[in-house]
N, C-alpha and C. Protein backbone atom coordinates (compact mmCIF):
# COMPACT_ATOMS: atom_id res chain seq x y z
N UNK A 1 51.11 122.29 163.50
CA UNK A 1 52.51 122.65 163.27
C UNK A 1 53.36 121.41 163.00
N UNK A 2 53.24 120.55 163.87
CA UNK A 2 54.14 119.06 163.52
C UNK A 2 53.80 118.29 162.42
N UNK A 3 52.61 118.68 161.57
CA UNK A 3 52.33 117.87 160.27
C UNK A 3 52.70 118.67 159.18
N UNK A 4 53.04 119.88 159.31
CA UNK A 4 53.85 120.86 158.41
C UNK A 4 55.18 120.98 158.21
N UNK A 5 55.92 120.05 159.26
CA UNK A 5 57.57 119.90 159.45
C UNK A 5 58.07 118.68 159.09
N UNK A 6 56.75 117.12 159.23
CA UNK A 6 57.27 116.03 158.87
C UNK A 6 56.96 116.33 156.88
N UNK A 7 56.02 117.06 157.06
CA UNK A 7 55.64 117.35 155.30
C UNK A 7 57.12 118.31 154.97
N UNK A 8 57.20 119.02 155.72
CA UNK A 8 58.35 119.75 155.00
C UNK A 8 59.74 118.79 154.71
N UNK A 9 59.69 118.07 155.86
CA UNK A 9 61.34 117.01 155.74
C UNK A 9 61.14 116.27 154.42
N UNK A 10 59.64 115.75 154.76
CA UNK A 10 59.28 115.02 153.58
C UNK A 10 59.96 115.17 152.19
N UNK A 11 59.55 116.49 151.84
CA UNK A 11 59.72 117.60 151.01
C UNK A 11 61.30 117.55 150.48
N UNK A 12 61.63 117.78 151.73
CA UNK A 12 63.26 118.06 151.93
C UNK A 12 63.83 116.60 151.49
N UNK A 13 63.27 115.77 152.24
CA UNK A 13 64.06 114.19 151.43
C UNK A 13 64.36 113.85 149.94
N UNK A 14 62.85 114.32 149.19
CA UNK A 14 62.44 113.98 148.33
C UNK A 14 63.59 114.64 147.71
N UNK A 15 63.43 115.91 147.72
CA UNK A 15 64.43 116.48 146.80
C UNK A 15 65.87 116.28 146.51
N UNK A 16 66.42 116.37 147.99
CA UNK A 16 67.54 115.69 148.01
C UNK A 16 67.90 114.36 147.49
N UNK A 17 67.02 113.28 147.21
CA UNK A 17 66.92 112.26 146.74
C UNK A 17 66.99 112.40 145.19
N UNK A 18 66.37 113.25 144.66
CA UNK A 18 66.23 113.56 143.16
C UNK A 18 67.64 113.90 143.11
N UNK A 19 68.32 115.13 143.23
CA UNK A 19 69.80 115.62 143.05
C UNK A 19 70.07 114.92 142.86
N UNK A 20 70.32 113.63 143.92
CA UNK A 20 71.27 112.91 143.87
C UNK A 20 71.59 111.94 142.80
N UNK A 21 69.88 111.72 142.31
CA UNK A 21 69.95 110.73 140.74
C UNK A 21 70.28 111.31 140.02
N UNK A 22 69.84 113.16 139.68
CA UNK A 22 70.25 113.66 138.71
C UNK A 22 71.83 113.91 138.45
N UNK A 23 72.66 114.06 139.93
CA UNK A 23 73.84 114.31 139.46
C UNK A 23 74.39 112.74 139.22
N UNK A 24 73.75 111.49 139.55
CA UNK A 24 74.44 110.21 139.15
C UNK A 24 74.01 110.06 138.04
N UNK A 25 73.10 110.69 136.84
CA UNK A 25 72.87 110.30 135.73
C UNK A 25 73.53 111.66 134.73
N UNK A 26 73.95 112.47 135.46
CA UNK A 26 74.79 113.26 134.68
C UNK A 26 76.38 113.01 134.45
N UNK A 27 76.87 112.18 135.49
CA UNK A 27 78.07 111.46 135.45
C UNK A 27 77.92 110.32 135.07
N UNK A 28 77.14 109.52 134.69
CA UNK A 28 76.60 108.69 133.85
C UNK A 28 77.10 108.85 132.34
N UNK A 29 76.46 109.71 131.93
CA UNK A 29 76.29 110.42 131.03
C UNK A 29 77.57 111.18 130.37
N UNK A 30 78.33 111.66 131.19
CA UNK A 30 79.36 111.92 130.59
C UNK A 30 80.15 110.79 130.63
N UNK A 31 80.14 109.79 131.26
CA UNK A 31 81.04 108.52 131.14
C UNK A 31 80.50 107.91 130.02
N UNK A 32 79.70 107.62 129.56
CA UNK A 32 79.35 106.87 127.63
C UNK A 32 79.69 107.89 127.19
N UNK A 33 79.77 108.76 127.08
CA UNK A 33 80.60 110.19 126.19
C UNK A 33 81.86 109.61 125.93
N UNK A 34 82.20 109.88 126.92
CA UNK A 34 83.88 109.57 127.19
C UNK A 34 84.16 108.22 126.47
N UNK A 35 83.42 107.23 127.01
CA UNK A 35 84.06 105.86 126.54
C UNK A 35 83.40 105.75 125.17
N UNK A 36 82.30 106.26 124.28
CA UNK A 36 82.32 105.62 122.79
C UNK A 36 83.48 106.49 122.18
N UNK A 37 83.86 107.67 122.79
CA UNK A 37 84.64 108.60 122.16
C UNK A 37 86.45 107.59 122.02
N UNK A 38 86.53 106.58 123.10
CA UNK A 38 87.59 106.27 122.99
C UNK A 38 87.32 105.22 122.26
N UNK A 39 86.17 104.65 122.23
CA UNK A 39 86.11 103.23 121.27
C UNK A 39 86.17 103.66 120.41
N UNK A 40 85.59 104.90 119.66
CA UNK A 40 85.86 105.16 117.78
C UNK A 40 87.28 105.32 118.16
N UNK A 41 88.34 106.04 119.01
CA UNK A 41 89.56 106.17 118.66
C UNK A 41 90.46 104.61 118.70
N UNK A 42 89.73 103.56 119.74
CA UNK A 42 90.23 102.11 119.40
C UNK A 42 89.97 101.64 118.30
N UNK A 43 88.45 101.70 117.89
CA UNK A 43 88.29 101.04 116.39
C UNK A 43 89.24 101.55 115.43
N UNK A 44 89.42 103.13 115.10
CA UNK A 44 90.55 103.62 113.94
C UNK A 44 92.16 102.98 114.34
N UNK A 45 92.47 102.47 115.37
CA UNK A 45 93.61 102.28 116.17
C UNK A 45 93.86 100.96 115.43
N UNK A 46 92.61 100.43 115.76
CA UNK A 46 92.50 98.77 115.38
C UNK A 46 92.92 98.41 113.96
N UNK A 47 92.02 99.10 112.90
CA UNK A 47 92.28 99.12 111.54
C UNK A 47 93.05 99.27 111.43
N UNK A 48 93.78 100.13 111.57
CA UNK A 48 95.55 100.78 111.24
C UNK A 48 96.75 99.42 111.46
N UNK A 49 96.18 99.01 112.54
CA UNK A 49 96.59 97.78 112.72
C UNK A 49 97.00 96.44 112.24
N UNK A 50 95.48 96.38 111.45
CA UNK A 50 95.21 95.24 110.89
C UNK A 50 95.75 95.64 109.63
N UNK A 51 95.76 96.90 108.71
CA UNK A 51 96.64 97.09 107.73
C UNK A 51 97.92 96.64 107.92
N UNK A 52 98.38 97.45 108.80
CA UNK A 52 99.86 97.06 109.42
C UNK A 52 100.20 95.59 109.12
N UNK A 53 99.36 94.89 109.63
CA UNK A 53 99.77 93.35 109.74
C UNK A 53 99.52 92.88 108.42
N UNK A 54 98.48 93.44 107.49
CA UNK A 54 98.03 92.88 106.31
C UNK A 54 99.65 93.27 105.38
N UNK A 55 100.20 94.63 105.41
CA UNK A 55 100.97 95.33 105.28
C UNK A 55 102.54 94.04 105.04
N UNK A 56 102.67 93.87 106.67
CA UNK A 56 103.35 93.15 106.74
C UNK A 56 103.27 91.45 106.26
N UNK A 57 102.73 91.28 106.19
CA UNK A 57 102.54 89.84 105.57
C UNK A 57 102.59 89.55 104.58
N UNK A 58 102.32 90.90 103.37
CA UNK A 58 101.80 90.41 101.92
C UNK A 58 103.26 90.90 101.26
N UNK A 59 104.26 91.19 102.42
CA UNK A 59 105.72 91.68 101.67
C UNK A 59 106.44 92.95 101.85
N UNK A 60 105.63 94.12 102.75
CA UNK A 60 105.96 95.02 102.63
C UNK A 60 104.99 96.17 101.90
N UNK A 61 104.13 95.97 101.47
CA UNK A 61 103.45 96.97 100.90
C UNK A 61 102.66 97.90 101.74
N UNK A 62 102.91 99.01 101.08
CA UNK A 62 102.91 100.75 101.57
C UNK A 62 100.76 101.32 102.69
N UNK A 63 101.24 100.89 103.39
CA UNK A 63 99.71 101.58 103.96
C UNK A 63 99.91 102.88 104.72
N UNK A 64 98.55 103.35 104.37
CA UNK A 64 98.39 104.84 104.73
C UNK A 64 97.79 104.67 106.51
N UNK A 65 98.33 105.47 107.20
CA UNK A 65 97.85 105.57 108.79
C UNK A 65 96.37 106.32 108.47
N UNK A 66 95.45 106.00 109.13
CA UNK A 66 94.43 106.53 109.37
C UNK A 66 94.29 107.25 110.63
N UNK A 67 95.23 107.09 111.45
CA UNK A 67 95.32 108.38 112.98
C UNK A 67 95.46 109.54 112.11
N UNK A 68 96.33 109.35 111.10
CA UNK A 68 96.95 111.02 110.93
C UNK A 68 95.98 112.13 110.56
N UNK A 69 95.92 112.79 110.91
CA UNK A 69 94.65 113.99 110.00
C UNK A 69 95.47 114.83 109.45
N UNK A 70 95.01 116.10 108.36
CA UNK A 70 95.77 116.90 107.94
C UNK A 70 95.30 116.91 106.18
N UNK A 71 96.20 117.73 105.71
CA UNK A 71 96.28 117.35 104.65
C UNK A 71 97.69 117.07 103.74
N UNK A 72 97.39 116.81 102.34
CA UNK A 72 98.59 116.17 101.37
C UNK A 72 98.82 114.64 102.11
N UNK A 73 97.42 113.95 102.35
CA UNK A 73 97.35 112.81 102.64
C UNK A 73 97.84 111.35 101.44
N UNK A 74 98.45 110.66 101.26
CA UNK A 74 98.92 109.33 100.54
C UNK A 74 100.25 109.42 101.32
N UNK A 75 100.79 109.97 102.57
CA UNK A 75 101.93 109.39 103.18
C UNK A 75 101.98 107.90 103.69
N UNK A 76 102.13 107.06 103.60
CA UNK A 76 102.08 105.67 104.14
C UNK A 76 103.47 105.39 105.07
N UNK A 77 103.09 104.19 105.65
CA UNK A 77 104.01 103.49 106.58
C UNK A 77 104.31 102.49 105.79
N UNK A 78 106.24 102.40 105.49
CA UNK A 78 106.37 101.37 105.03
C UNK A 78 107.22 100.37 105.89
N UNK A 79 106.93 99.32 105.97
CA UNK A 79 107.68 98.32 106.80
C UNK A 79 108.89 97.81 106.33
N UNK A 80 108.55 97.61 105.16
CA UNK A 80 110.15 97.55 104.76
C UNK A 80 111.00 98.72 103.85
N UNK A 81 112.18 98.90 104.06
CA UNK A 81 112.63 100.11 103.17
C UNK A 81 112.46 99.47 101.82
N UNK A 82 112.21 100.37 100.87
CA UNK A 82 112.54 100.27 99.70
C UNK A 82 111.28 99.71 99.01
N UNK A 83 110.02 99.60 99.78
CA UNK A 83 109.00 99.02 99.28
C UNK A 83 108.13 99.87 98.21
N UNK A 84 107.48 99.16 97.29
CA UNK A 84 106.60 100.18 96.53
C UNK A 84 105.00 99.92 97.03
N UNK A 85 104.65 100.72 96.14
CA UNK A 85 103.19 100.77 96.26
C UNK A 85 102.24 99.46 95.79
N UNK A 86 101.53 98.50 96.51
CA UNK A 86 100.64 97.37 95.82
C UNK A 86 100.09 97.27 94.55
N UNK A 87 99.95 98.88 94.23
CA UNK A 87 99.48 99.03 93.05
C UNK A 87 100.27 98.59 91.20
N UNK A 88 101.50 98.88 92.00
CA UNK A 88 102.60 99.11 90.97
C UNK A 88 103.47 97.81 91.00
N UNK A 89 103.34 96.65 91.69
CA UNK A 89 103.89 95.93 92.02
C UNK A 89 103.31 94.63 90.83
N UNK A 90 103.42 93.84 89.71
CA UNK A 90 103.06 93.03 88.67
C UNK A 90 103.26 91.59 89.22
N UNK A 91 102.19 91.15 88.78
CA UNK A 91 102.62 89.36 88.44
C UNK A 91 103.71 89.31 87.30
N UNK A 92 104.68 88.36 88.03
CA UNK A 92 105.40 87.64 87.18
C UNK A 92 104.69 86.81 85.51
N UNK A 93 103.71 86.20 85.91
CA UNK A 93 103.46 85.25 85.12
C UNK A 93 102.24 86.18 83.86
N UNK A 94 101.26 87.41 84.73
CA UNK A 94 100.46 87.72 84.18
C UNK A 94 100.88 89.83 84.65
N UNK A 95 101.37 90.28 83.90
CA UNK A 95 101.66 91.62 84.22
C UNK A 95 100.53 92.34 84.24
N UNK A 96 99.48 91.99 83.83
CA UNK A 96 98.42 92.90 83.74
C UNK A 96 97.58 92.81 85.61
N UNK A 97 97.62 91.44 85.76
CA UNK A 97 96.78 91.45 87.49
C UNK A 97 98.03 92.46 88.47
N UNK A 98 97.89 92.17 89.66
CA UNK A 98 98.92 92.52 90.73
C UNK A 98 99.34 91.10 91.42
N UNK A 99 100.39 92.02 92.11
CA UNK A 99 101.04 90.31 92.45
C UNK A 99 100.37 89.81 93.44
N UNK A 100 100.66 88.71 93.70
CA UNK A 100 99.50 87.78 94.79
C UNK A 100 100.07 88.22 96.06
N UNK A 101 100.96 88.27 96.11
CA UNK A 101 101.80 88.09 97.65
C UNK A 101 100.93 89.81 98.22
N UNK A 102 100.90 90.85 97.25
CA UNK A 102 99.71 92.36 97.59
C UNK A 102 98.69 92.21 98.04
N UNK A 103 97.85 91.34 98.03
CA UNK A 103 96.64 91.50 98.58
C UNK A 103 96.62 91.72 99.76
N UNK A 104 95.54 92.79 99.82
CA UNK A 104 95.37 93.32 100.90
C UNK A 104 94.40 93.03 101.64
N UNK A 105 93.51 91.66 101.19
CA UNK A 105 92.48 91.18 102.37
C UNK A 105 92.56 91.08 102.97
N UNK A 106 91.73 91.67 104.88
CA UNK A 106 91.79 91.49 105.51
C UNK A 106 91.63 89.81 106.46
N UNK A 107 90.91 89.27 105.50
CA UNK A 107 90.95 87.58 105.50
C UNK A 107 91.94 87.25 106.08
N UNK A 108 92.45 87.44 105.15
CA UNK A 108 94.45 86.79 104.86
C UNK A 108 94.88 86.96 106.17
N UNK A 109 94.82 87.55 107.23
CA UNK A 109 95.45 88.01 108.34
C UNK A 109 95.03 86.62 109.18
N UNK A 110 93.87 86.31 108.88
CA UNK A 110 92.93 84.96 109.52
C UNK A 110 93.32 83.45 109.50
N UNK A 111 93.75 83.79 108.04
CA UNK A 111 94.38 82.19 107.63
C UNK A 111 95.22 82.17 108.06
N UNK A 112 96.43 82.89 108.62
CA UNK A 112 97.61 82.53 108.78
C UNK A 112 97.51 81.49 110.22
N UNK A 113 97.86 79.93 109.96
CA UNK A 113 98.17 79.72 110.95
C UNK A 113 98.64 79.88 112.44
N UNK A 114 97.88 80.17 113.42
CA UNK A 114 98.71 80.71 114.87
C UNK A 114 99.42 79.50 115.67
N UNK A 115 100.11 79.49 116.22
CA UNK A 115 100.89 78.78 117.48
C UNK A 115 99.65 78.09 118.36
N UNK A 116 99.71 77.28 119.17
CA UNK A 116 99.26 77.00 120.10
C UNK A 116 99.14 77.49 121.52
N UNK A 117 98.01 78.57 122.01
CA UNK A 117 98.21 78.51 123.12
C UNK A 117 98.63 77.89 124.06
N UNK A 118 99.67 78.85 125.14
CA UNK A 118 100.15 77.90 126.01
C UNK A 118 99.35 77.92 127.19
């Protein structure tokens, strides 16, 4: 009888021991859910961003938000009033290129000289 009760606890440990990984790898599990789900919404966050700034730097030219969903999409954010589209915007010297100050490389955001950490 007493080698049938330490086998049964046995039993009883074991299992209880399993649950317990299974429910820590099921909350596991929904936590990388959760967090790549917010990193794709940081990465689209990010870009939008870096337009923004590309946006702002090259003069004002018109970028489209990528948060927005929906449709009758080409609404853009413009930073400055009265701005046009990069597209429509000419060199002075050569009307056929676009103007320099438009580019929209993300580069360009890089070169710009920063301040010195303090």
């Amino acid at each position: 009888m007493d080698l049938f009760r330490k086998r049964k606890k046995r039993e009883e440990e074991y299992n209880k021991t399993i649950r317990a990984l299974e429910a820590r790898l099921n909350s596991s599990t929904e936590m990388v859910i959760a967090l790549t789900s917010k990193s794709k919404q940081l990465q689209s966050y990010i870009a939008h961003l870096e337009g923004v700034i590309v946006s702002f730097l090259s003069g004002g030219a018109t970028v489209t938000n990528p948060l927005r969903r929906g449709h009758g999409g080409g609404q853009g954010v413009s930073l400055v009033p009265g701005a046009r589209e990069a597209s429509h915007q000419q060199s002075p010297q050569n009307p056929s290129r676009p103007h320099p100050r438009t580019s929209t490389s993300i580069g360009r955001v890089f070169a710009i000289p920063l301040p010195p950490a303090r």
